[in-house]
Structure formats: structure tokens, C-alpha cells
C-alpha atoms as a PDB file:
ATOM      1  CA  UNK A   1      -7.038 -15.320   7.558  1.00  0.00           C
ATOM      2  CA  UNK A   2      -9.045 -12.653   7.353  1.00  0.00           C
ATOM      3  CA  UNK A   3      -6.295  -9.347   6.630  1.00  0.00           C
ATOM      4  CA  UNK A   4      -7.313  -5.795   5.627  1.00  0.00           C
ATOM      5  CA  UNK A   5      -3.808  -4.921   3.741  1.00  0.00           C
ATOM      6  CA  UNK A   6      -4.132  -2.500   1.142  1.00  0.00           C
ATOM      7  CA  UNK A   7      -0.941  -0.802  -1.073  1.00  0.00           C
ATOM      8  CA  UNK A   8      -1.215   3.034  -1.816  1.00  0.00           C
ATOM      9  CA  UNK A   9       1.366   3.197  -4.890  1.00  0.00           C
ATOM     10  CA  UNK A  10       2.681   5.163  -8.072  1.00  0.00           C
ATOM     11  CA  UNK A  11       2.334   3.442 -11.232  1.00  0.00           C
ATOM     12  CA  UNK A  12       6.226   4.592 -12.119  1.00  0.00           C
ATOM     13  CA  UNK A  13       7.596   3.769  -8.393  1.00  0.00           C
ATOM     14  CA  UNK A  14      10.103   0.805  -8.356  1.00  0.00           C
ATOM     15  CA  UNK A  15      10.050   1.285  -4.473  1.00  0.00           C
ATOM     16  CA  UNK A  16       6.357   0.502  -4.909  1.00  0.00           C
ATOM     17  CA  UNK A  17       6.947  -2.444  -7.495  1.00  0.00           C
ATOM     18  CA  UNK A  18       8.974  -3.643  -4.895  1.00  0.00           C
ATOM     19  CA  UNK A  19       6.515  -3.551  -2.355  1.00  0.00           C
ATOM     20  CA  UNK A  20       3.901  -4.913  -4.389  1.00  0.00           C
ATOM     21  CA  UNK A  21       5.800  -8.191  -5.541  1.00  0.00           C
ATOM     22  CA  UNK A  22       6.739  -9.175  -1.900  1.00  0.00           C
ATOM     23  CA  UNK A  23       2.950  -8.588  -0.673  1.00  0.00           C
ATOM     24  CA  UNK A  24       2.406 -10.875  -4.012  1.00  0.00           C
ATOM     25  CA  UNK A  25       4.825 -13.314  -2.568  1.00  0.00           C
ATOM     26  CA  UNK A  26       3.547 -13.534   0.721  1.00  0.00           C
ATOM     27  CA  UNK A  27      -0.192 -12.996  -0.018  1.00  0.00           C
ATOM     28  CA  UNK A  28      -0.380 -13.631  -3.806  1.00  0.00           C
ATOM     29  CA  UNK A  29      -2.697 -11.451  -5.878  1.00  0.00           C
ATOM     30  CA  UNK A  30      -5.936 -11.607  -4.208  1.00  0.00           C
ATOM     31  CA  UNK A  31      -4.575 -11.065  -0.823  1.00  0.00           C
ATOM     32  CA  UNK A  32      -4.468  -7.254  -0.756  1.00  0.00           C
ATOM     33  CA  UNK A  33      -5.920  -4.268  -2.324  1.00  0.00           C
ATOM     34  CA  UNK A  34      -3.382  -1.669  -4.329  1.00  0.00           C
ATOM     35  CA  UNK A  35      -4.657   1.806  -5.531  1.00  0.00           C
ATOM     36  CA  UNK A  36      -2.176   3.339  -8.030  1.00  0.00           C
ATOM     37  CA  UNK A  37      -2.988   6.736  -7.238  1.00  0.00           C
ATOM     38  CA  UNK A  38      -1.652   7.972 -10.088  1.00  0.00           C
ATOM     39  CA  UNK A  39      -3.950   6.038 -12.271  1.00  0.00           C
ATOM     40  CA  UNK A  40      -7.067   7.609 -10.612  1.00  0.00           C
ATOM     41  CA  UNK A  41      -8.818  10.666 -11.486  1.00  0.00           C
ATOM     42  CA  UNK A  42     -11.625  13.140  -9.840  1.00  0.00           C
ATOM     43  CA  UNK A  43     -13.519  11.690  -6.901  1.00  0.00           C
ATOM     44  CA  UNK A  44     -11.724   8.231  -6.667  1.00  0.00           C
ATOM     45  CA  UNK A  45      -8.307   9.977  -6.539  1.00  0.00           C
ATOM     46  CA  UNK A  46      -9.509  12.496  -3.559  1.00  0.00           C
ATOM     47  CA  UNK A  47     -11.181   9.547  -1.818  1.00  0.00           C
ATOM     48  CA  UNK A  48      -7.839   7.771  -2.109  1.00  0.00           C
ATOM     49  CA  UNK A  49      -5.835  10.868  -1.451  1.00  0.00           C
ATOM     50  CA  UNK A  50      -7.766  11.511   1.659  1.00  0.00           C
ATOM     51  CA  UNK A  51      -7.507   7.609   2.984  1.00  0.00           C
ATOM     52  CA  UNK A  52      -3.696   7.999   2.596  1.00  0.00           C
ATOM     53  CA  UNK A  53      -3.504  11.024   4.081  1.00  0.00           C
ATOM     54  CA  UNK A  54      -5.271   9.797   7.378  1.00  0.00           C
ATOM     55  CA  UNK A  55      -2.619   7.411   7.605  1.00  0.00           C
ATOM     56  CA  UNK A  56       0.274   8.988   6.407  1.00  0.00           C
ATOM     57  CA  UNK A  57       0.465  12.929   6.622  1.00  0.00           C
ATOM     58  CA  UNK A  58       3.565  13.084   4.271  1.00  0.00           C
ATOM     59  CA  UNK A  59       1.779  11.501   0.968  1.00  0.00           C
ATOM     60  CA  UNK A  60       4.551   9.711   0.177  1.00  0.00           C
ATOM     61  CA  UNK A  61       4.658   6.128  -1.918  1.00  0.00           C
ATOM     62  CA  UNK A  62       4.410   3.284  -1.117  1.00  0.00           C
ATOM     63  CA  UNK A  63       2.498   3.216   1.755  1.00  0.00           C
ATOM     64  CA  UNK A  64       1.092  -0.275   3.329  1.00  0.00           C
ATOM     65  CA  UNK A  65      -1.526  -0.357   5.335  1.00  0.00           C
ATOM     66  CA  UNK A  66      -1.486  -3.400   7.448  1.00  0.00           C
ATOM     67  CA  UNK A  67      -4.494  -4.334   9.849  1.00  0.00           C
ATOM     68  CA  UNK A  68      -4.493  -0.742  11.010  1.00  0.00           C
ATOM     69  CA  UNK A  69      -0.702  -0.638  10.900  1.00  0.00           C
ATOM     70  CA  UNK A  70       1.233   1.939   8.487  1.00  0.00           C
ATOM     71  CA  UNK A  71       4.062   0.822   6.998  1.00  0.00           C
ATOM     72  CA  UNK A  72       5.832   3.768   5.008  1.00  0.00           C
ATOM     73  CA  UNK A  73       8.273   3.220   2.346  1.00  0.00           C
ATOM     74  CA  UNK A  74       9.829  -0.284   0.999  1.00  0.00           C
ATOM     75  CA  UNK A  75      10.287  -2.044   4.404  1.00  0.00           C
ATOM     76  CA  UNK A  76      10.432  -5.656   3.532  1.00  0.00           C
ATOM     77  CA  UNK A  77      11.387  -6.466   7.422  1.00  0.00           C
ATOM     78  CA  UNK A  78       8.306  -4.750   9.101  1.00  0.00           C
ATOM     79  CA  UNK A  79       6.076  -5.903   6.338  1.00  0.00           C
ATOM     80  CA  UNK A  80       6.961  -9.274   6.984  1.00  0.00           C
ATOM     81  CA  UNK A  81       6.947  -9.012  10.580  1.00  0.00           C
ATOM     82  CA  UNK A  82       3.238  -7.543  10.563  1.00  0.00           C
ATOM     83  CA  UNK A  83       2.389 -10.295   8.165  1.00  0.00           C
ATOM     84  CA  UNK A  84       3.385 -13.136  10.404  1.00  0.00           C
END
């Protein structure tokens, strides 16, 4: 299928567990990238902070990134619909 879909997330965020299990649904594991930003320290975390920031000026968790498409927050019905 061939999709770039990658989860920016906190570790503690149930909004971003959330997010997570129905990419794991419709994708299943290996189908998407996630980068717990909160697990990530020095360079990996600025790299990561600096990717999210490109797509989503506000920081905030989760964000989905979905062939080029941001999806901010837990929204199961645009996730699916850019997933289709």
C-alpha cells in the first residue's frame, strides 16, 4: 500500500493510546511509525520536536501524520477517512 503514517505521542496520553490502538486496528503494528516524544532525549527529541513542529505549530499530542496530511488530536473519523 505503500503509506507514510507516523504518530507523534506522549507516553502518559490516553488521547494518544487511543490513537495508537485504532492506527493498530486499521494498520496493525508495522503499519506506522510512533515517536513517544517524551521517551526521547538530546538530538532525537529536537529532531522529533522540530518534525512536529513543521506540521503542527501548537506541539500538541497526538498528532498523525497521514501521507502529508495532519491530523491533530484523537479524530477517529478523519483518521479513518484519510486511511481509506
Amino acid at each position: 500500500m505503500g503509506r507514510n503514517v507516523v504518530l507523534y505521542a506522549l507516553s502518559t496520553c490516553a488521547h494518544c493510546r487511543k490513537t495508537r490502538g485504532l492506527l493498530e486496528s486499521i494498520l496493525g503494528e508495522a503499519g506506522f511509525q510512533t515517536h513517544y516524544v517524551d521517551r526521547l532525549s538530546g538530538d532525537e527529541r529536537n529532531d522529533r520536536m522540530r518534525e512536529l513542529r513543521r506540521v503542527n505549530p501548537e506541539l500538541s499530542f497526538p498528532t498523525t501524520v497521514i501521507d502529508g496530511a495532519t491530523v491533530v488530536g484523537a479524530r477517529e473519523a478523519r483518521i479513518r477517512e484519510l486511511l481509506a
